[in-house]
N, C-alpha and C. Protein backbone atom coordinates (compact mmCIF):
# COMPACT_ATOMS: atom_id res chain seq x y z
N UNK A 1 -52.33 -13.28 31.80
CA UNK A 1 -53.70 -13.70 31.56
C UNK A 1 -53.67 -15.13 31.02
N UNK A 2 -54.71 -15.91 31.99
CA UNK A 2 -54.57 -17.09 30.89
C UNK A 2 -55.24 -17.56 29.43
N UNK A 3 -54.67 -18.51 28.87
CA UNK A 3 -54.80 -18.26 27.54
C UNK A 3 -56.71 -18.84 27.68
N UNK A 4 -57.11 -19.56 28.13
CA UNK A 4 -58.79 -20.07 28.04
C UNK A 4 -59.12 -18.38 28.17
N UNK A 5 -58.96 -17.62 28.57
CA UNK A 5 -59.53 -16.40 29.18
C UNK A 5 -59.33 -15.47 27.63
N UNK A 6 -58.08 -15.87 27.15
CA UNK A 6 -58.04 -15.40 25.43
C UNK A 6 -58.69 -15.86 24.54
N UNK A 7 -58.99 -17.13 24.59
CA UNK A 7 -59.56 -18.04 24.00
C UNK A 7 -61.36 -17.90 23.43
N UNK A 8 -61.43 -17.43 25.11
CA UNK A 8 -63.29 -16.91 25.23
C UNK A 8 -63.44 -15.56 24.66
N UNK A 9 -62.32 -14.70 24.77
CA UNK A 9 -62.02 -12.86 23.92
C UNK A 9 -62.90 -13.63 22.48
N UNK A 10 -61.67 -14.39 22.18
CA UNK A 10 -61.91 -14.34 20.61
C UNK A 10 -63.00 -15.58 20.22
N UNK A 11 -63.61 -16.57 21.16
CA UNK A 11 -64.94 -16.65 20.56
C UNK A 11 -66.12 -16.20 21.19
N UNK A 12 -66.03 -15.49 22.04
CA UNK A 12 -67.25 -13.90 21.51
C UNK A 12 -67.21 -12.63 20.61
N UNK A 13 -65.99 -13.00 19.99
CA UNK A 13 -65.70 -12.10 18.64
C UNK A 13 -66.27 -12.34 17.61
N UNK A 14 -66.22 -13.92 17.45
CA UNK A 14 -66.61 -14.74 16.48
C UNK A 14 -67.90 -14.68 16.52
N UNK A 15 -68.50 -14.65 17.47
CA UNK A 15 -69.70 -14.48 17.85
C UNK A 15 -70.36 -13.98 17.23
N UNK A 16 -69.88 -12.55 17.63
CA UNK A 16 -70.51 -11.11 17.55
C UNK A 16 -70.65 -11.00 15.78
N UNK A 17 -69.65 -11.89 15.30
CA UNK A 17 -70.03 -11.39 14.10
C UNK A 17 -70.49 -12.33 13.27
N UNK A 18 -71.30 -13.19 14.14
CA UNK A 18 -72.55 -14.45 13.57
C UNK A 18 -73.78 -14.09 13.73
N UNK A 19 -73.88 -13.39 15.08
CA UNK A 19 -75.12 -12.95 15.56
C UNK A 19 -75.08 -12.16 16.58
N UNK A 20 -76.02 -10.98 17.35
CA UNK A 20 -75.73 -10.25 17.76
C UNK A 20 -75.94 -10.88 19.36
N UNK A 21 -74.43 -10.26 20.75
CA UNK A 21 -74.75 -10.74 21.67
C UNK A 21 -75.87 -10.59 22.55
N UNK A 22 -75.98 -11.57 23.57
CA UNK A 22 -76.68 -10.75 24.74
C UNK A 22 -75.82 -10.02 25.86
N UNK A 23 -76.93 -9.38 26.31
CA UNK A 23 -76.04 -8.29 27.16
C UNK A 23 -75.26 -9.24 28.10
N UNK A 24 -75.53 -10.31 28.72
CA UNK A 24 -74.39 -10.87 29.59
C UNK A 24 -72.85 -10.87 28.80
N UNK A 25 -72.93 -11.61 27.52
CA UNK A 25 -72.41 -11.94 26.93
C UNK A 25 -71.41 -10.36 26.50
N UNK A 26 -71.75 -9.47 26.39
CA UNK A 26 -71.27 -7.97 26.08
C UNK A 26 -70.85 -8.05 26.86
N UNK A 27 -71.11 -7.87 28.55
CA UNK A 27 -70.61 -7.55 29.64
C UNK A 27 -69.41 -8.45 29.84
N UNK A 28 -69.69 -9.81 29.58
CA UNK A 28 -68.64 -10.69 30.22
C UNK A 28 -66.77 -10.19 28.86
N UNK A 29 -67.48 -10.07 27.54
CA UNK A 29 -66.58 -9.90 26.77
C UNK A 29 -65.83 -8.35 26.65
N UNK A 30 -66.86 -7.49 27.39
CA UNK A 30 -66.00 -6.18 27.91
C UNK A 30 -65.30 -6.26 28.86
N UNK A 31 -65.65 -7.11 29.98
CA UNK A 31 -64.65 -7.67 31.57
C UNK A 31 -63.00 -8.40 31.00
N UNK A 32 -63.65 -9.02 29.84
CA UNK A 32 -62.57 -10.09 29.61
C UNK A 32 -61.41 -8.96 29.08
N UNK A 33 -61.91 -8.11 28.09
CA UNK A 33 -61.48 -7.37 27.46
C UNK A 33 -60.37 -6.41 28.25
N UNK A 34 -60.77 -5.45 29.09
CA UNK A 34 -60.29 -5.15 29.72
C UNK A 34 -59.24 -5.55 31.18
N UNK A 35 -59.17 -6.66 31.41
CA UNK A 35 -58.26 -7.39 32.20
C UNK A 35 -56.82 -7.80 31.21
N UNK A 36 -57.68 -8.16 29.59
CA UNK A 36 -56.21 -8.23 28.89
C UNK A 36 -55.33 -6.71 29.03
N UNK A 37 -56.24 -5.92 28.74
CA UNK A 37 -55.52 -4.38 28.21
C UNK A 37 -54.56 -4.05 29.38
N UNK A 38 -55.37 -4.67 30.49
CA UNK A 38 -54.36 -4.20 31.93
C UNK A 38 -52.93 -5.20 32.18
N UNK A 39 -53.57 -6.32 31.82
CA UNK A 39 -52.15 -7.23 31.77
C UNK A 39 -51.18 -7.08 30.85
N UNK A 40 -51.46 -6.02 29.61
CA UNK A 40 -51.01 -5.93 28.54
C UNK A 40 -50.01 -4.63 28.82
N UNK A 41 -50.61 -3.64 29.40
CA UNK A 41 -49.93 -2.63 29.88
C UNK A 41 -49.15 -3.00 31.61
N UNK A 42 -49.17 -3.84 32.23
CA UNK A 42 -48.64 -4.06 33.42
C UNK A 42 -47.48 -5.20 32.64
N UNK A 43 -47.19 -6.16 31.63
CA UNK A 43 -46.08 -6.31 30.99
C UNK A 43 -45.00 -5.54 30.64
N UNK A 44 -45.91 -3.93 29.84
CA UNK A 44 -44.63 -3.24 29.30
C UNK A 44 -44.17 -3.04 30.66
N UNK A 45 -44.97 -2.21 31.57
CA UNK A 45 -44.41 -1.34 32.41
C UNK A 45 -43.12 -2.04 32.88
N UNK A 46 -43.01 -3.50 33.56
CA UNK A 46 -42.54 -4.35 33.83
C UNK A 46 -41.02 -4.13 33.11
N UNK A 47 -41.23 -4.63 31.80
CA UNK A 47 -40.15 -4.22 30.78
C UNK A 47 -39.61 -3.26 30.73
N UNK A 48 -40.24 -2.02 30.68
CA UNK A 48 -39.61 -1.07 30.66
C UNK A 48 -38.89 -0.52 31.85
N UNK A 49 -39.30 -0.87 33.16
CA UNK A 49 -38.58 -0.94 34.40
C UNK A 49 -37.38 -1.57 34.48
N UNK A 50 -37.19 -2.35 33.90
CA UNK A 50 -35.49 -2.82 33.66
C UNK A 50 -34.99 -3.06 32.10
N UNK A 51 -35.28 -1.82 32.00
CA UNK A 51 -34.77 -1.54 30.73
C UNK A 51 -33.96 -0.24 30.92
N UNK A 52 -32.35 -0.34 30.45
CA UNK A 52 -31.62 0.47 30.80
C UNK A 52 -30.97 1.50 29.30
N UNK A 53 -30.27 2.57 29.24
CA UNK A 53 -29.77 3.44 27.92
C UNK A 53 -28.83 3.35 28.54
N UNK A 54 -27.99 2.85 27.39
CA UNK A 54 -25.97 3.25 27.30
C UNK A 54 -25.94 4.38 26.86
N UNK A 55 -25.21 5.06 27.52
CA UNK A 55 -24.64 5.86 27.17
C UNK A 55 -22.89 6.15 26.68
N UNK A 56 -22.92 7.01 25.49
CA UNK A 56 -21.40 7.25 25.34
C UNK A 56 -20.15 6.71 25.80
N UNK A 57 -20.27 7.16 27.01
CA UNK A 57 -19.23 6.77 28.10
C UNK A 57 -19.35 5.31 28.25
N UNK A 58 -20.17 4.76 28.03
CA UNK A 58 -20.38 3.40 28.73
C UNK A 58 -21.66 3.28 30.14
N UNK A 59 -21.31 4.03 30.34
CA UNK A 59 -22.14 3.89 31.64
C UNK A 59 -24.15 3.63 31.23
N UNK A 60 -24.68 2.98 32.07
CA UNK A 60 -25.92 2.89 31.70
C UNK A 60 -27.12 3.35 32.72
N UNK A 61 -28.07 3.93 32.18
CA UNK A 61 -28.68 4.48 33.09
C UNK A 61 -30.04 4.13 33.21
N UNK A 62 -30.78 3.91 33.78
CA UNK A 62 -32.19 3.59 34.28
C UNK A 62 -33.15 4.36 33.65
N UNK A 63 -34.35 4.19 32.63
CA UNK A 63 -35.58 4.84 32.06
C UNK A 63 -36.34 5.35 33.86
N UNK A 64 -36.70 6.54 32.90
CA UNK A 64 -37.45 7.35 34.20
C UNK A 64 -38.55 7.63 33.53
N UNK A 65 -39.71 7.54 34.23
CA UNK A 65 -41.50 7.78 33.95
C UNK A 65 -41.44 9.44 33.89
N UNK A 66 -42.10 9.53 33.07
CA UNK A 66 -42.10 10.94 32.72
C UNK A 66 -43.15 11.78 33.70
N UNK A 67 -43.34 12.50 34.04
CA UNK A 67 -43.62 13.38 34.65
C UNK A 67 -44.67 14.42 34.49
C-alpha cells in the first residue's frame, strides 16, 4: 500500500476526532481501511509461505495452512 494512501487513513482519523465525518468521507476512510487490512494480511501470508521449521534431524520442512 502506498504510504499517501496511509497518510489519508490517519488524517481522517484526525478528523473524525475534530469533527464528525461526512458520509463520503466514512466511505472513502472505510475503502482505505480495508485495502490496508488486505495488504496487511497478503504480507503475512507471503511470509509465512517461505517460512520453514527445523527440525531435530536437521532437515527443514515447509509450514502447511491448516485445514
Amino acid at each position: 500500500m502506498e504510504q499517501k494512501k496511509i497518510d489519508r487513513i490517519n488524517e481522517l482519523s484526525e478528523l473524525s476526532r475534530l469533527r464528525s465525518l461526512t458520509e463520503e468521507e466514512v466511505a472513502e476512510r472505510a475503502a482505505l481501511r480495508r485495502e490496508y487490512i488486505d495488504s496487511v494480511k497478503a504480507n503475512l501470508v507471503a511470509h509465512l509461505d517461505n517460512t520453514y521449521l527445523m527440525q531435530p534431524d536437521g532437515t527443514k520442512t515447509r509450514l502447511k495452512k491448516k485445514q
